[in-house]
N, C-alpha and C. Protein backbone atom coordinates (compact mmCIF):
# COMPACT_ATOMS: atom_id res chain seq x y z
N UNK A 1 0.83 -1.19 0.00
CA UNK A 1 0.00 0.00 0.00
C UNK A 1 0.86 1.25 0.00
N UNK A 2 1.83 1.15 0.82
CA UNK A 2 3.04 2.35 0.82
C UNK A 2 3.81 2.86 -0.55
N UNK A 3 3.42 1.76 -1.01
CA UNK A 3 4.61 1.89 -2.60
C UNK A 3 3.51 2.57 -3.37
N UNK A 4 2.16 2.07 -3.45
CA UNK A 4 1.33 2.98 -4.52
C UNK A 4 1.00 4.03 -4.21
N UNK A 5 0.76 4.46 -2.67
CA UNK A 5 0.70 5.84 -2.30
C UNK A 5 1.91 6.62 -2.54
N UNK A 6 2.99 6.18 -1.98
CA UNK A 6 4.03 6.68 -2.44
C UNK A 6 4.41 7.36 -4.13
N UNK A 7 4.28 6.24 -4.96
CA UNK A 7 3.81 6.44 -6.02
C UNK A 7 3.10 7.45 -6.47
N UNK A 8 1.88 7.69 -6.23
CA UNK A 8 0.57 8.40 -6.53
C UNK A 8 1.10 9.97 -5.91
N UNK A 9 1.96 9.72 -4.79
CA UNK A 9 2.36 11.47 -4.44
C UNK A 9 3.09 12.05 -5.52
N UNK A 10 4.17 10.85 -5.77
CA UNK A 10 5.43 11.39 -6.60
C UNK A 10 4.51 11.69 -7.82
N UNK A 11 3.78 10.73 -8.29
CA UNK A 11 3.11 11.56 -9.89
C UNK A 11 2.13 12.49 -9.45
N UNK A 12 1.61 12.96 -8.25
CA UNK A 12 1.05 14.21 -7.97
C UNK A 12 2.23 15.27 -8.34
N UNK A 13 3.11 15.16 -7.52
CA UNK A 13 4.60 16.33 -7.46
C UNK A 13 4.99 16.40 -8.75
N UNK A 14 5.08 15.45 -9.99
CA UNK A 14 5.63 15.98 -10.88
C UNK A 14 4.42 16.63 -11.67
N UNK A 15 3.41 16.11 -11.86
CA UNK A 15 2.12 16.95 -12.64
C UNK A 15 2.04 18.22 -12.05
N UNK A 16 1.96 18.36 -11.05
CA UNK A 16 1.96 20.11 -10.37
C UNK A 16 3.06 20.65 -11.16
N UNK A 17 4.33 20.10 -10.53
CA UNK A 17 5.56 20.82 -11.32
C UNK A 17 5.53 21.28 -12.63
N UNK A 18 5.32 20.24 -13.53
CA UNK A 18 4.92 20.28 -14.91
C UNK A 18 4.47 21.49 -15.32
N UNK A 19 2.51 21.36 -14.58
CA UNK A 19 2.29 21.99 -15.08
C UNK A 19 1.98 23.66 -15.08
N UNK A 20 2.93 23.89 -13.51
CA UNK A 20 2.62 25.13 -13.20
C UNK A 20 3.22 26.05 -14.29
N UNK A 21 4.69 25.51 -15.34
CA UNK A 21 5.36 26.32 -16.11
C UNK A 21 4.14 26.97 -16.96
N UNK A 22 3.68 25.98 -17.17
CA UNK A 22 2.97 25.77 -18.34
C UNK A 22 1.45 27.09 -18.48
N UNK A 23 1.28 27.30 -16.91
CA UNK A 23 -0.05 28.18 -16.77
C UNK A 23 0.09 29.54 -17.28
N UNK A 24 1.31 30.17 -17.75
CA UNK A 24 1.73 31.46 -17.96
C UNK A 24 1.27 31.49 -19.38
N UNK A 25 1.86 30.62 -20.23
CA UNK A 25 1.73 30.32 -21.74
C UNK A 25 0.74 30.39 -22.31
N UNK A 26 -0.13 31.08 -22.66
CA UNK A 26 -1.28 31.13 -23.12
C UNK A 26 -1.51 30.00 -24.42
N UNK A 27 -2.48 29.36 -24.54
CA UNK A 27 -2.64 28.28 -26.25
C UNK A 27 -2.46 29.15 -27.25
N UNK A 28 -3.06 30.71 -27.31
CA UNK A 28 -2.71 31.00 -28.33
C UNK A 28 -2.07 31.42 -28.98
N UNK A 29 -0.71 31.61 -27.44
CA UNK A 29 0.90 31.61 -28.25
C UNK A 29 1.43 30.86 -28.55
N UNK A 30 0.92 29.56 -28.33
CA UNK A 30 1.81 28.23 -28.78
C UNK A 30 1.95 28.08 -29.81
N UNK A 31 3.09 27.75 -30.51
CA UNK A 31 3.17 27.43 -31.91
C UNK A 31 2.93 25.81 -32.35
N UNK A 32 2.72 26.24 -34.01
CA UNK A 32 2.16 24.49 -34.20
C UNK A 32 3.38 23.38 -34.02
N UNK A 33 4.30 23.88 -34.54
CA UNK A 33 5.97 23.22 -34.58
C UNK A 33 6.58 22.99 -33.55
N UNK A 34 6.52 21.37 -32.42
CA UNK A 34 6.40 21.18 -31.48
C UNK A 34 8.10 21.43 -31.14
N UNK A 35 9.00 21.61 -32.36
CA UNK A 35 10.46 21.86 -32.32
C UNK A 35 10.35 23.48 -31.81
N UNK A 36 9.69 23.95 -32.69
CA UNK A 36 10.22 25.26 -32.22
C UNK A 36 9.64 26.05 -31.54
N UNK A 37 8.47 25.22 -30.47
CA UNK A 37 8.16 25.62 -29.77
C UNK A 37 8.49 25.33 -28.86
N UNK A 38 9.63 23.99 -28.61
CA UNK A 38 10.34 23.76 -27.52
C UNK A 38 11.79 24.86 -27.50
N UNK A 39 11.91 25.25 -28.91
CA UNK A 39 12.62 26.09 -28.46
C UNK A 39 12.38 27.63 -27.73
N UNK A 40 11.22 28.03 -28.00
CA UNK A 40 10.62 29.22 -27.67
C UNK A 40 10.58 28.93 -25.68
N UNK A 41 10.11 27.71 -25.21
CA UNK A 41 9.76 27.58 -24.40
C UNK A 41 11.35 27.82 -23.30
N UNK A 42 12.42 26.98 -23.99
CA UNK A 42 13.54 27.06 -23.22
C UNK A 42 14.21 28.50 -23.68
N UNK A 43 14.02 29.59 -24.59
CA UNK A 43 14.33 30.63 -24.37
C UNK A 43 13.71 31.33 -23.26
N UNK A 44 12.23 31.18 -23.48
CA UNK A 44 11.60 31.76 -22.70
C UNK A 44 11.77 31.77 -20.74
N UNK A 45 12.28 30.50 -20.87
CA UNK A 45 13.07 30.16 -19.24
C UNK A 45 14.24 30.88 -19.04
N UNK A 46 14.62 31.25 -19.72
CA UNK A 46 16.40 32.19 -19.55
C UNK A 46 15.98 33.72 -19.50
N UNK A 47 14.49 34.08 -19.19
CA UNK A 47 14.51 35.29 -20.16
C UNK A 47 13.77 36.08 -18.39
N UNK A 48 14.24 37.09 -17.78
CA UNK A 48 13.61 37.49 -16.50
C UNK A 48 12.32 38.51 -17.31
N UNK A 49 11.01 37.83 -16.16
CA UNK A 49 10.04 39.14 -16.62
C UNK A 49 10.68 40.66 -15.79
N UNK A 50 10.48 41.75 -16.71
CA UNK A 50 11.01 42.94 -16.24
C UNK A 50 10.02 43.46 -14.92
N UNK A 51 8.61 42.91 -14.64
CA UNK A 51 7.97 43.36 -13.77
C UNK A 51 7.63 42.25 -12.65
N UNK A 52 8.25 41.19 -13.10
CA UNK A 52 8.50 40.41 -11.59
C UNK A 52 9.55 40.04 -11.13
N UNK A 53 10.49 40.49 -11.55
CA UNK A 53 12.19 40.29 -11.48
C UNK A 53 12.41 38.87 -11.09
N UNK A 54 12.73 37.99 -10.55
CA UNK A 54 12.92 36.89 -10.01
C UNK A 54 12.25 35.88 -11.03
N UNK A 55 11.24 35.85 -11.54
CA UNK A 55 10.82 35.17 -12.41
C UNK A 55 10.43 34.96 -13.97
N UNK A 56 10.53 34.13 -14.66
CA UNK A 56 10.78 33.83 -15.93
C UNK A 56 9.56 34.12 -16.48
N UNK A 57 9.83 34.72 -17.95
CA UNK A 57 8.57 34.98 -18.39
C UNK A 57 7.52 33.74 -19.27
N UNK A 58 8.35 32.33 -18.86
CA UNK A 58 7.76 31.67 -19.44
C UNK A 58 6.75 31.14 -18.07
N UNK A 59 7.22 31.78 -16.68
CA UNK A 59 6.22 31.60 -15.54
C UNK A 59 5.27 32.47 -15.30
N UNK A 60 5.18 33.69 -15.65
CA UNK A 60 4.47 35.00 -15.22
C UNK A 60 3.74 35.40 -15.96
N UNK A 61 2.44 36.03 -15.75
CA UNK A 61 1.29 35.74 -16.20
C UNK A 61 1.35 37.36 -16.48
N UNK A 62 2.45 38.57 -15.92
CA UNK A 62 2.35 39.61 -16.60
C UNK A 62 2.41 39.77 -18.06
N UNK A 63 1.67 41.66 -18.14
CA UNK A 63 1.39 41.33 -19.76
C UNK A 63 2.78 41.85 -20.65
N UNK A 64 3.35 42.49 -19.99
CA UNK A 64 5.01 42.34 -20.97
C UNK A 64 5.38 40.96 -20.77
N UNK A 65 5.07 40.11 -19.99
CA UNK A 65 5.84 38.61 -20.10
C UNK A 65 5.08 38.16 -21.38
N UNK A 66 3.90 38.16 -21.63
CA UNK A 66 3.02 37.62 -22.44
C UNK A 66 3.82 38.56 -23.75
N UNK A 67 3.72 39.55 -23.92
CA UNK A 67 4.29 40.64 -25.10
C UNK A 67 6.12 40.00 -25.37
N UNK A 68 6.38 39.47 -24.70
CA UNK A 68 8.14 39.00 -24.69
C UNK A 68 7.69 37.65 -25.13
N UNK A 69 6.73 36.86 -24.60
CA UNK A 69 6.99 35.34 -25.28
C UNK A 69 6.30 35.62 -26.62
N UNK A 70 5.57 36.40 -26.79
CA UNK A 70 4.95 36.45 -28.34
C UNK A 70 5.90 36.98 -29.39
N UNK A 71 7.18 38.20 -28.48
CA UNK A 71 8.10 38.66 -29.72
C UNK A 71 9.23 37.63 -29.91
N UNK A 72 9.07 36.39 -29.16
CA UNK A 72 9.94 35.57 -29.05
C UNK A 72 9.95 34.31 -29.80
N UNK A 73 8.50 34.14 -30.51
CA UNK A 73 7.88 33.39 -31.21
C UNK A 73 7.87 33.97 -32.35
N UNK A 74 7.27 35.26 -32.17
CA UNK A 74 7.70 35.99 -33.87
C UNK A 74 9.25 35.85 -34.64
N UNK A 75 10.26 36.15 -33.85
CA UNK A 75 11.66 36.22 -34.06
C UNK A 75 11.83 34.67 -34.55
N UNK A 76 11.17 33.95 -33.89
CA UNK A 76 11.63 32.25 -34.39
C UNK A 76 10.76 32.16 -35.33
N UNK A 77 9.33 32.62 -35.76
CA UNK A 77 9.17 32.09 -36.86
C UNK A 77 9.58 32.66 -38.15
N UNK A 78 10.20 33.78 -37.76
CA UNK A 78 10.99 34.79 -39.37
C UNK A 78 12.44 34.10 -39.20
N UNK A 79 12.62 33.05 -38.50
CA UNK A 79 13.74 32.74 -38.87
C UNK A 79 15.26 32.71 -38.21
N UNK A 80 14.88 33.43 -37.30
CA UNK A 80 15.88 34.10 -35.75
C UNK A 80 16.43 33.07 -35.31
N UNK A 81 17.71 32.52 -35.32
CA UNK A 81 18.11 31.04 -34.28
C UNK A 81 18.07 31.98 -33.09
N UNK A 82 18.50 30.74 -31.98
CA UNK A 82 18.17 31.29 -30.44
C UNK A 82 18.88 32.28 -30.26
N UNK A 83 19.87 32.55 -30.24
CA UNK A 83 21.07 33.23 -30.01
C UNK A 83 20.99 35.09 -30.73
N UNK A 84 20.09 35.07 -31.80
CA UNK A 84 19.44 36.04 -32.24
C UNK A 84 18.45 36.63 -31.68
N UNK A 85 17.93 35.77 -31.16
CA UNK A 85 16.49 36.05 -30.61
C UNK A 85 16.80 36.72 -28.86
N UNK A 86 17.84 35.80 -28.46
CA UNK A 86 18.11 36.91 -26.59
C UNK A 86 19.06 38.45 -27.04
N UNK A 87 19.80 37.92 -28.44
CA UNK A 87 20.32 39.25 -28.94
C UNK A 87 19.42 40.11 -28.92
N UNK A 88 18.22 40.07 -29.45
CA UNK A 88 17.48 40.94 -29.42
C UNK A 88 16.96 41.68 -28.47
N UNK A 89 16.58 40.61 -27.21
CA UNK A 89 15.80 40.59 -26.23
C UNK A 89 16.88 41.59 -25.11
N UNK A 90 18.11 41.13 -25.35
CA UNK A 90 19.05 42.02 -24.71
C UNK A 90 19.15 43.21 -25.54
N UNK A 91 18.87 43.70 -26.42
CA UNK A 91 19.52 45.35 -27.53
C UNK A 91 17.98 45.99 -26.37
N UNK A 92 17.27 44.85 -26.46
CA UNK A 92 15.95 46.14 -26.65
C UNK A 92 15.28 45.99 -24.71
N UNK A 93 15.96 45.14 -23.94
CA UNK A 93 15.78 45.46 -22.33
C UNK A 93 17.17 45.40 -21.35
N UNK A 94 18.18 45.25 -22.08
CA UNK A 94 19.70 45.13 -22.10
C UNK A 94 19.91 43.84 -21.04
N UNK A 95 21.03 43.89 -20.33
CA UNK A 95 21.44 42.64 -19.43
C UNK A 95 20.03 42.35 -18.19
N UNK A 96 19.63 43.23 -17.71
CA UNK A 96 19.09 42.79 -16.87
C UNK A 96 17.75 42.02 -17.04
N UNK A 97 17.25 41.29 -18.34
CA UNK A 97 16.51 41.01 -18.88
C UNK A 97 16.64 39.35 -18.96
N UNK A 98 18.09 39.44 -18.47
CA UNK A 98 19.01 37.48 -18.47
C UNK A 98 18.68 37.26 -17.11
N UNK A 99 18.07 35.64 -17.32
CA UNK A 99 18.02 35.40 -15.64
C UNK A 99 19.84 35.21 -15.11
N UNK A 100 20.22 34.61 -16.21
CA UNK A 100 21.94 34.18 -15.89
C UNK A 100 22.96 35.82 -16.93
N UNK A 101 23.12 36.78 -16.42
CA UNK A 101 23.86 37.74 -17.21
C UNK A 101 25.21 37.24 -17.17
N UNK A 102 26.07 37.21 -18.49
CA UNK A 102 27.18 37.01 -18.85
C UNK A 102 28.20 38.10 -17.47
N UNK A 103 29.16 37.77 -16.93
CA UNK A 103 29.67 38.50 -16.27
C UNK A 103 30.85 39.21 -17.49
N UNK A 104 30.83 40.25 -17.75
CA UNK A 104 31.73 41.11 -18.37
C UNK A 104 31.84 42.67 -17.55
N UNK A 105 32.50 43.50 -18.05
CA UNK A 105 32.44 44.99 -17.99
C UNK A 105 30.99 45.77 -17.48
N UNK A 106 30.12 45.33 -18.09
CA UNK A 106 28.83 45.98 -17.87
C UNK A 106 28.15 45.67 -16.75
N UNK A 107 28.34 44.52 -16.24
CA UNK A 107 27.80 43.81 -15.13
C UNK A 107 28.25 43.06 -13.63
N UNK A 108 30.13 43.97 -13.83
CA UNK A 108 30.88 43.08 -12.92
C UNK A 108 30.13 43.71 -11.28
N UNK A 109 29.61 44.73 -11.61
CA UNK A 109 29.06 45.30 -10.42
C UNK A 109 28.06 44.54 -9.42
N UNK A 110 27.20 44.05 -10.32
CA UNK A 110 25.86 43.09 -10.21
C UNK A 110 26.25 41.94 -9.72
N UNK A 111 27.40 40.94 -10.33
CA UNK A 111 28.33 39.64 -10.01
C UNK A 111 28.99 40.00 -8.37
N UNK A 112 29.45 41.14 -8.29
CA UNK A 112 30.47 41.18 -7.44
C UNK A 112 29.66 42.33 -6.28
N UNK A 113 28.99 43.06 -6.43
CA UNK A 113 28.17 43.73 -5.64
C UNK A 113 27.89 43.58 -4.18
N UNK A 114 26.98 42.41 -4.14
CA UNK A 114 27.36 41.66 -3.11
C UNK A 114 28.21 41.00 -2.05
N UNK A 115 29.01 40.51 -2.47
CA UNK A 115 30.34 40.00 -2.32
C UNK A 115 31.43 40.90 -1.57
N UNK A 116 31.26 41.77 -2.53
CA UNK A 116 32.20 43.05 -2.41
C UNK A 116 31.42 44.15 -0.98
N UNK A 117 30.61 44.38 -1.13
CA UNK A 117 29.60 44.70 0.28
C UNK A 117 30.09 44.32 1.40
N UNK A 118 29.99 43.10 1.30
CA UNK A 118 30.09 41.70 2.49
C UNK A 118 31.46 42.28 3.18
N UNK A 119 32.49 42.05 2.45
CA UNK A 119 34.13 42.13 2.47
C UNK A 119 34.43 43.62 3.22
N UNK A 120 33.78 45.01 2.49
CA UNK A 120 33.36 45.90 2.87
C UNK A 120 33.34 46.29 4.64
N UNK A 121 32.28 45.73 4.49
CA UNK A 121 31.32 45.38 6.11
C UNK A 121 32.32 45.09 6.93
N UNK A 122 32.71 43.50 6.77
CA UNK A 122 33.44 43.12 7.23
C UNK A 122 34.85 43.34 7.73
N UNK A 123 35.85 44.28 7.07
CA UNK A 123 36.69 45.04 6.78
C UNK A 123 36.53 46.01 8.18
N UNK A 124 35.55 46.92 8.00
CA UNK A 124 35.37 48.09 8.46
C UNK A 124 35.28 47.58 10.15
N UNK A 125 34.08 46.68 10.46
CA UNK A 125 34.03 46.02 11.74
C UNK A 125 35.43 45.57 12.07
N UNK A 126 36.16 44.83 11.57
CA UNK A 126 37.59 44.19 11.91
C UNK A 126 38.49 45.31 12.52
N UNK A 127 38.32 46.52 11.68
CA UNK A 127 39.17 47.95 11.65
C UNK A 127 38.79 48.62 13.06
N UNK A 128 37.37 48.81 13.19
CA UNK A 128 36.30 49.27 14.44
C UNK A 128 37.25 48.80 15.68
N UNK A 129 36.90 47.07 15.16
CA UNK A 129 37.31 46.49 16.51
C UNK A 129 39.24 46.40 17.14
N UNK A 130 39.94 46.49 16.05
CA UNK A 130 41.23 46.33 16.19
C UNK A 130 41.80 48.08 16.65
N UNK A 131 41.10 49.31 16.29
CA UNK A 131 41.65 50.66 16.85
C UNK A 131 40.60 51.14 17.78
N UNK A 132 39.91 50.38 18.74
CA UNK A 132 39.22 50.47 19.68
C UNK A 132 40.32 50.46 20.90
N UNK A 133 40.05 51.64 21.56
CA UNK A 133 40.67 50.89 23.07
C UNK A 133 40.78 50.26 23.91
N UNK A 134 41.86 49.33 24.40
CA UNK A 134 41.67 48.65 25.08
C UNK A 134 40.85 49.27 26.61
N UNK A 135 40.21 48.39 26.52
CA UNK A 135 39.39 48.55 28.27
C UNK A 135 40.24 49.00 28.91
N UNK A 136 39.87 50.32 30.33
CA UNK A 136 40.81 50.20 31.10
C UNK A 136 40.27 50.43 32.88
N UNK A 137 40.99 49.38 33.82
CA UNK A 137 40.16 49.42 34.59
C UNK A 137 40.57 51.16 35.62
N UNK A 138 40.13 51.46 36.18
CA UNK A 138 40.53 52.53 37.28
C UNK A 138 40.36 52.37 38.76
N UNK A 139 41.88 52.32 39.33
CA UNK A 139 41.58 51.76 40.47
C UNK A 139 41.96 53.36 41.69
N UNK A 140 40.81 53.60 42.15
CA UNK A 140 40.88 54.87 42.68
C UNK A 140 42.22 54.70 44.18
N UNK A 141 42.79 56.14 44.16
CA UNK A 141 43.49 55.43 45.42
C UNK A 141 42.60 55.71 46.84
N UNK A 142 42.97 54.94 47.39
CA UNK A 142 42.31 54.76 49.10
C UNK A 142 43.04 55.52 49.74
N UNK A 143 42.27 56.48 50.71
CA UNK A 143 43.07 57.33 51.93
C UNK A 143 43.65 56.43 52.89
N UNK A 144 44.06 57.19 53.77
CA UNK A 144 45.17 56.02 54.82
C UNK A 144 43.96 55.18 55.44
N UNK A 145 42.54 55.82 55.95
CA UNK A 145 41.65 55.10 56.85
C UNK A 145 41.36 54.21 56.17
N UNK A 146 40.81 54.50 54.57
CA UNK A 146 40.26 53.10 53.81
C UNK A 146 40.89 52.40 53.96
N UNK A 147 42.41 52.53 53.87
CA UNK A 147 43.49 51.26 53.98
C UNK A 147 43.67 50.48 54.88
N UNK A 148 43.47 51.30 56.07
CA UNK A 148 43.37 50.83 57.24
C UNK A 148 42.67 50.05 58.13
N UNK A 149 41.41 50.20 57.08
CA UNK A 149 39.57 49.60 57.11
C UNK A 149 39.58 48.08 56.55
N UNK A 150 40.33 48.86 55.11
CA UNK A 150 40.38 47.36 54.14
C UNK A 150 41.55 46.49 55.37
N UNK A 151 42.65 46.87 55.19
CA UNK A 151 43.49 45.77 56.63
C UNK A 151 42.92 44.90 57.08
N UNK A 152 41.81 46.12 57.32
CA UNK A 152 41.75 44.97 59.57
C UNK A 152 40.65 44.09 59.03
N UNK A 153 39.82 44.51 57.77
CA UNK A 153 38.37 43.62 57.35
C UNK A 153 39.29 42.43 56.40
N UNK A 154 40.20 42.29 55.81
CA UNK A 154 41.11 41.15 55.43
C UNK A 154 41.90 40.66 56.48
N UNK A 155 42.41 41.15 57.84
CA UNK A 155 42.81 40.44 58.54
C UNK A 155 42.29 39.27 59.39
N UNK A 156 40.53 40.49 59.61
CA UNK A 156 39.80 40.00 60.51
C UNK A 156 38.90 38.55 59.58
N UNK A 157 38.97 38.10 58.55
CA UNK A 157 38.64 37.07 57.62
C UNK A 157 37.28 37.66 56.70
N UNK A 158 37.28 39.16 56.79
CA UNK A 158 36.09 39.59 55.85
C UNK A 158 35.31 39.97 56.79
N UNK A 159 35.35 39.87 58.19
CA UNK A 159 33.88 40.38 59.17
C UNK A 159 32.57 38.94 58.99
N UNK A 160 33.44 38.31 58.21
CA UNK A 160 32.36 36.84 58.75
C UNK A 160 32.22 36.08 59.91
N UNK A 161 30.99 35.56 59.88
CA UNK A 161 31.10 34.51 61.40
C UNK A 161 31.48 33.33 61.37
């Protein structure tokens, strides 16, 4: 009984998975050409929607995502290989439009931003803590009586019973 339930979850988990990509895509952008609409589909996964940042416009149900998978289908059916087609997609929303941006010149900021922050931070606290002064205690001096007080209360074993 464990193995078919078991079973029956795992093909629950992958049908969800499946088909959540799939809910963004409208039918009547799909193309008939099951080739090059697999290719549209795996461009469309590389491609960030500009108004949900984090997610692909082959997931997001915004309407520039919808306007990007349709100019993305146009470009492939005039003929565009893939590589033409993110060319494009990059001239006309530039790098930040890649879920994965090439790290070059334009973008080492974005790659290293973070990173470089961190180091930053870290740096500065290290610096904080190393030209901080050392603690220092102050030990006031005692007149002759205090001394004389402290004595006899250490001689006498503290004034305990």
């Amino acid at each position: 009984m464990s193995g078919a339930r078991g079973f029956s979850i795992a093909g629950l988990a992958l049908a969800v998975s499946l088909s959540t990509s799939a809910l963004a895509v409208e039918p009547t952008e799909r193309l008939n050409d099951p080739a090059m609409e697999a290719r549209a589909r795996a461009i469309s996964a590389e491609i960030r929607c500009v108004v949900c940042q984090n997610q692909s416009i082959d997931d997001s149900n915004a309407e520039i995502a919808r306007d990007m998978r349709v100019a993305i289908r146009d470009r492939l059916k005039s003929g565009d290989d893939d590589r033409q087609v993110v060319a494009f997609l990059r001239a006309r929303y530039g790098d930040y439009v890649l879920l994965k941006p090439p790290f070059d010149t334009r973008t080492w900021l974005m790659w290293l931003g973070g990173p470089l922050a961190l180091a930053l931070a870290g740096a500065a606290l290290w610096l904080r803590a190393w030209r901080a002064p050392a603690p220092t205690t102050v030990t006031p001096e005692l007149t002759d009586d205090e001394r004389a007080r402290l004595d006899a209360i250490l001689r006498d074993g503290g004034g305990r019973p």
